[in-house]
N, C-alpha and C. Protein backbone atom coordinates (compact mmCIF):
# COMPACT_ATOMS: atom_id res chain seq x y z
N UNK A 1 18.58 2.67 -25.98
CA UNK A 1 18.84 2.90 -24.59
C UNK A 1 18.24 1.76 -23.76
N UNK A 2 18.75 1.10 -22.88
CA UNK A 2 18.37 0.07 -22.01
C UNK A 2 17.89 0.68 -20.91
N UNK A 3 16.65 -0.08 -20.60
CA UNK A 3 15.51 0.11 -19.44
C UNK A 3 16.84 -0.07 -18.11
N UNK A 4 16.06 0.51 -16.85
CA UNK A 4 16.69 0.51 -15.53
C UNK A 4 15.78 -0.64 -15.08
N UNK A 5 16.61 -1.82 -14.87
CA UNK A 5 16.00 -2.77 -13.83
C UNK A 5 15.04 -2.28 -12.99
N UNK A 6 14.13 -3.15 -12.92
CA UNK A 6 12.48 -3.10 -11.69
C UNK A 6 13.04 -2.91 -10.53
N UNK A 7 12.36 -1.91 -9.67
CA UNK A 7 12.86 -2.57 -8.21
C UNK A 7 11.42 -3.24 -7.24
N UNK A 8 11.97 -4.06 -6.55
CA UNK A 8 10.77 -5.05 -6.29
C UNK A 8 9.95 -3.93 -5.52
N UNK A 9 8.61 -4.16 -5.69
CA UNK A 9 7.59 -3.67 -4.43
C UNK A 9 7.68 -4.11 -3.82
N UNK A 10 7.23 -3.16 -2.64
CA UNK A 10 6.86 -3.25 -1.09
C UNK A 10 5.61 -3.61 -0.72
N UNK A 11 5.00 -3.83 0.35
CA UNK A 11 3.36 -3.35 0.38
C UNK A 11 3.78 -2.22 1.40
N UNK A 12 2.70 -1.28 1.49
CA UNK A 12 2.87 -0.37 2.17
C UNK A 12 2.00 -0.68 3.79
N UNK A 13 2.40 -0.33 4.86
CA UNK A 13 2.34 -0.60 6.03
C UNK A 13 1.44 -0.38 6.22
N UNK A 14 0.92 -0.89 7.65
CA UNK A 14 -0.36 -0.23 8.25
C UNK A 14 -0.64 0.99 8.77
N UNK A 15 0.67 1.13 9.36
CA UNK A 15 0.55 2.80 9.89
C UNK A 15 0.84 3.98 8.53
N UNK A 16 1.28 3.18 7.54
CA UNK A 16 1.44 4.27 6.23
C UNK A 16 0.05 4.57 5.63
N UNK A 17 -0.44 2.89 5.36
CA UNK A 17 -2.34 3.54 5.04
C UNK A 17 -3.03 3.59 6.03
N UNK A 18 -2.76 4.00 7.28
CA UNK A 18 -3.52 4.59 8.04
C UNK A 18 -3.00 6.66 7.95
N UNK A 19 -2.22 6.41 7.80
CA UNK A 19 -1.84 8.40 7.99
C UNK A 19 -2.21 8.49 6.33
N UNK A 20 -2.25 7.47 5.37
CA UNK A 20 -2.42 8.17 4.02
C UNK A 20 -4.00 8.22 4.19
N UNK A 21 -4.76 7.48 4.62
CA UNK A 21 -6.18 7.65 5.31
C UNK A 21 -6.76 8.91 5.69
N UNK A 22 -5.79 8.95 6.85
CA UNK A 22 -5.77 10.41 7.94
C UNK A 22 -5.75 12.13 7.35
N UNK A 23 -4.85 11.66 6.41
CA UNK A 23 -4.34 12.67 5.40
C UNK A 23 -5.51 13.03 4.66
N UNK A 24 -6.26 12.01 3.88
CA UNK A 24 -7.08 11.98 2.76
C UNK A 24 -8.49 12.73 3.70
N UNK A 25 -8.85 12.25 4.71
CA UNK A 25 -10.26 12.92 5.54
C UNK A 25 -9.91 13.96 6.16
N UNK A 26 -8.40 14.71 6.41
CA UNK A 26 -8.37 15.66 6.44
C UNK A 26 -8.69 17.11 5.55
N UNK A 27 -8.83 16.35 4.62
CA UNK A 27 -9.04 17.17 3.33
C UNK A 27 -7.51 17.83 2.27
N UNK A 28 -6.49 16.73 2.17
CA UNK A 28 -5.67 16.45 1.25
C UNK A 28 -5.29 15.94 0.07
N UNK A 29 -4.64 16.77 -0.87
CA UNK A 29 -5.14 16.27 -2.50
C UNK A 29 -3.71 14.99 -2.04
N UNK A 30 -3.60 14.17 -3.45
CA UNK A 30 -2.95 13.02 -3.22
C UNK A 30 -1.64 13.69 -3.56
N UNK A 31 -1.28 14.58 -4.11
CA UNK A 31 0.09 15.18 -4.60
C UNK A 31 0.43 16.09 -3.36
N UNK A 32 -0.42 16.78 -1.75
CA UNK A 32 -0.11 16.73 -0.85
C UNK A 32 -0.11 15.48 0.28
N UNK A 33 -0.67 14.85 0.26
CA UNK A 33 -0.08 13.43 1.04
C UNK A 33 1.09 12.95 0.25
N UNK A 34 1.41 12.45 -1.05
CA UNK A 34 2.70 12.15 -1.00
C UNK A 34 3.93 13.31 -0.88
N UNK A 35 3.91 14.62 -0.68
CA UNK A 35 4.62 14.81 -0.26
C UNK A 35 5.19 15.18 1.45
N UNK A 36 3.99 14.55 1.58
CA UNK A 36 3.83 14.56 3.69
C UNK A 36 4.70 13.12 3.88
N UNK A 37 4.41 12.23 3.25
CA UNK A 37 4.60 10.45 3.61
C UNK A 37 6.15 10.41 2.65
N UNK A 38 6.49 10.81 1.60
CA UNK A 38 7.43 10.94 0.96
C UNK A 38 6.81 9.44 0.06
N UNK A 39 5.63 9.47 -0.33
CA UNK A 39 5.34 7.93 -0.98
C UNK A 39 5.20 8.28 -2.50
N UNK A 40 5.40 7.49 -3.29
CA UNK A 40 4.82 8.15 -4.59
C UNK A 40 2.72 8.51 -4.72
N UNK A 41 2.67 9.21 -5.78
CA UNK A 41 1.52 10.08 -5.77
C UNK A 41 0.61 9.15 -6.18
N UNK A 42 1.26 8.33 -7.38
CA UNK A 42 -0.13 7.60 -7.73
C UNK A 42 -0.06 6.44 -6.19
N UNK A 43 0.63 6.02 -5.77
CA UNK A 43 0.30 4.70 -5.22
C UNK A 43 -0.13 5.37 -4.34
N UNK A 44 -0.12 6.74 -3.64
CA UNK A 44 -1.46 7.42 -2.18
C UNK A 44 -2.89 7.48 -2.83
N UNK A 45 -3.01 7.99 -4.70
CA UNK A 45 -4.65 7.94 -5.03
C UNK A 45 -4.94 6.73 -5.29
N UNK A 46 -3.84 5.74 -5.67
CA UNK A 46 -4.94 4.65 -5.86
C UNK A 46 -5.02 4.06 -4.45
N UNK A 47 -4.67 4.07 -3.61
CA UNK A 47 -4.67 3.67 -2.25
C UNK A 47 -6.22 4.12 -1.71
N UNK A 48 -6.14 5.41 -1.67
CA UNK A 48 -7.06 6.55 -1.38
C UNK A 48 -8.62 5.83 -2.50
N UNK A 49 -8.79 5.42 -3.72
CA UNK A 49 -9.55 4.63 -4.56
C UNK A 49 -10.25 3.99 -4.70
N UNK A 50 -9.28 2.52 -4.22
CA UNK A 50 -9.27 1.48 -3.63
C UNK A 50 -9.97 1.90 -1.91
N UNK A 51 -9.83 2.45 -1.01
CA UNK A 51 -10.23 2.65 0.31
C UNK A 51 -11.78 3.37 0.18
N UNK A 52 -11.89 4.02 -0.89
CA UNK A 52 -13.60 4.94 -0.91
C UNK A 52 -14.48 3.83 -1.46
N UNK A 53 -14.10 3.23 -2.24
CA UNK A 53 -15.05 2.05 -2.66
C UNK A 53 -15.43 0.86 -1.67
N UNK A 54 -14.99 0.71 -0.79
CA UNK A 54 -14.77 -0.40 0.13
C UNK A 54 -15.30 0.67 1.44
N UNK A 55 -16.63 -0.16 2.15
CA UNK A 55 -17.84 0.19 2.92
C UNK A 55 -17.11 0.26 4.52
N UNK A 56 -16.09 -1.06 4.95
CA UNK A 56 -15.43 -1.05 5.74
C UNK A 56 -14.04 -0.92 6.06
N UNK A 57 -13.33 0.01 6.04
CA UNK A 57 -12.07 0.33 5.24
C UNK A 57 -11.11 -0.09 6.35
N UNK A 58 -10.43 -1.77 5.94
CA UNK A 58 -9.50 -2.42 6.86
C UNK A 58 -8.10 -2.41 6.20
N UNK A 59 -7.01 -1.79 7.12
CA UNK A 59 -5.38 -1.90 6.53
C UNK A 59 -4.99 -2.99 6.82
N UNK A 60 -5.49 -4.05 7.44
CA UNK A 60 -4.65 -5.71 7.02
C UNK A 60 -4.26 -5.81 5.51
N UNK A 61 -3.39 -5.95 5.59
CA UNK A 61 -2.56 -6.58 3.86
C UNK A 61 -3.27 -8.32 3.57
N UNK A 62 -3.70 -8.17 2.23
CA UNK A 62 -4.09 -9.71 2.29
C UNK A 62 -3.24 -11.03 2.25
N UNK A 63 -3.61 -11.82 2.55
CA UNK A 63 -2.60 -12.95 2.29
C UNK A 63 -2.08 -13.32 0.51
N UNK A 64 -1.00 -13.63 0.39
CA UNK A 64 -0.31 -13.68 -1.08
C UNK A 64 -0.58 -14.83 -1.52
N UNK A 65 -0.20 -15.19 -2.77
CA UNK A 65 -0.53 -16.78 -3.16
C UNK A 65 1.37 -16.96 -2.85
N UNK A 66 1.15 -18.41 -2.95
CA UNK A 66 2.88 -18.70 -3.00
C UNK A 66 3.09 -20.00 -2.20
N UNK A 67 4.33 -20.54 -2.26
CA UNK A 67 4.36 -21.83 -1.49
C UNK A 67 3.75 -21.84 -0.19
N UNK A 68 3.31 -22.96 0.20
CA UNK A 68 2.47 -23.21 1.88
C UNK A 68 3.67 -23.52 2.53
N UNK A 69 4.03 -22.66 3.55
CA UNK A 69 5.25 -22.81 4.90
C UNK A 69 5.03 -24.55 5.32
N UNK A 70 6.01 -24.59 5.55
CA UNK A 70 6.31 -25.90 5.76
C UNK A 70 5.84 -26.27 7.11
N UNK A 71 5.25 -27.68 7.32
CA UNK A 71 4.79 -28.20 8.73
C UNK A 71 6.00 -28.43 9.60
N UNK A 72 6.46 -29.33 9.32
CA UNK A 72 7.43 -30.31 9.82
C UNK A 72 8.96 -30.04 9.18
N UNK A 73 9.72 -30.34 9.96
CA UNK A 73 11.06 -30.22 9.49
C UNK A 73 11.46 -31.14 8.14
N UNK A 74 10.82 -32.43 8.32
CA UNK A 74 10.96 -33.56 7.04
C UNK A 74 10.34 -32.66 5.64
N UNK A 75 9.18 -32.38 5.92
CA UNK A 75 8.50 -31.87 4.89
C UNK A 75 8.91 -30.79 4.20
């Protein structure tokens, strides 16, 4: 049987990990936040994970590696 093609990720928004946030200090398991956000379950606990370990908990997305945008039109 042949695999179903990947579909690319997203990152998830700011206002999405902010209500999956909201959700979580409300006192919500991660299998009720994703079905509030309609997100999948693991990517709200590891979200939720990732956010308890970390002292200052900021939703800026980080910058990616990848080509440097171009200066100049020549370039």
């Amino acid at each position: 049987m042949v695999a179903a093609p990947k579909k690319p990720r997203k990152e998830l928004s700011i206002a999405q990990k902010s209500r999956i946030w909201t959700l979580h200090e409300e006192g919500y398991n991660p299998t009720e936040i994703s079905r509030k956000t309609k997100l999948p379950r693991t990517t709200c606990s590891s979200f939720i994970t990732r956010q308890s370990i970390c002292p200052d908990p900021e939703f800026e997305n980080k910058p990616r590696s990848g080509r440097p945008k171009k200066i100049t039109v020549r370039g």
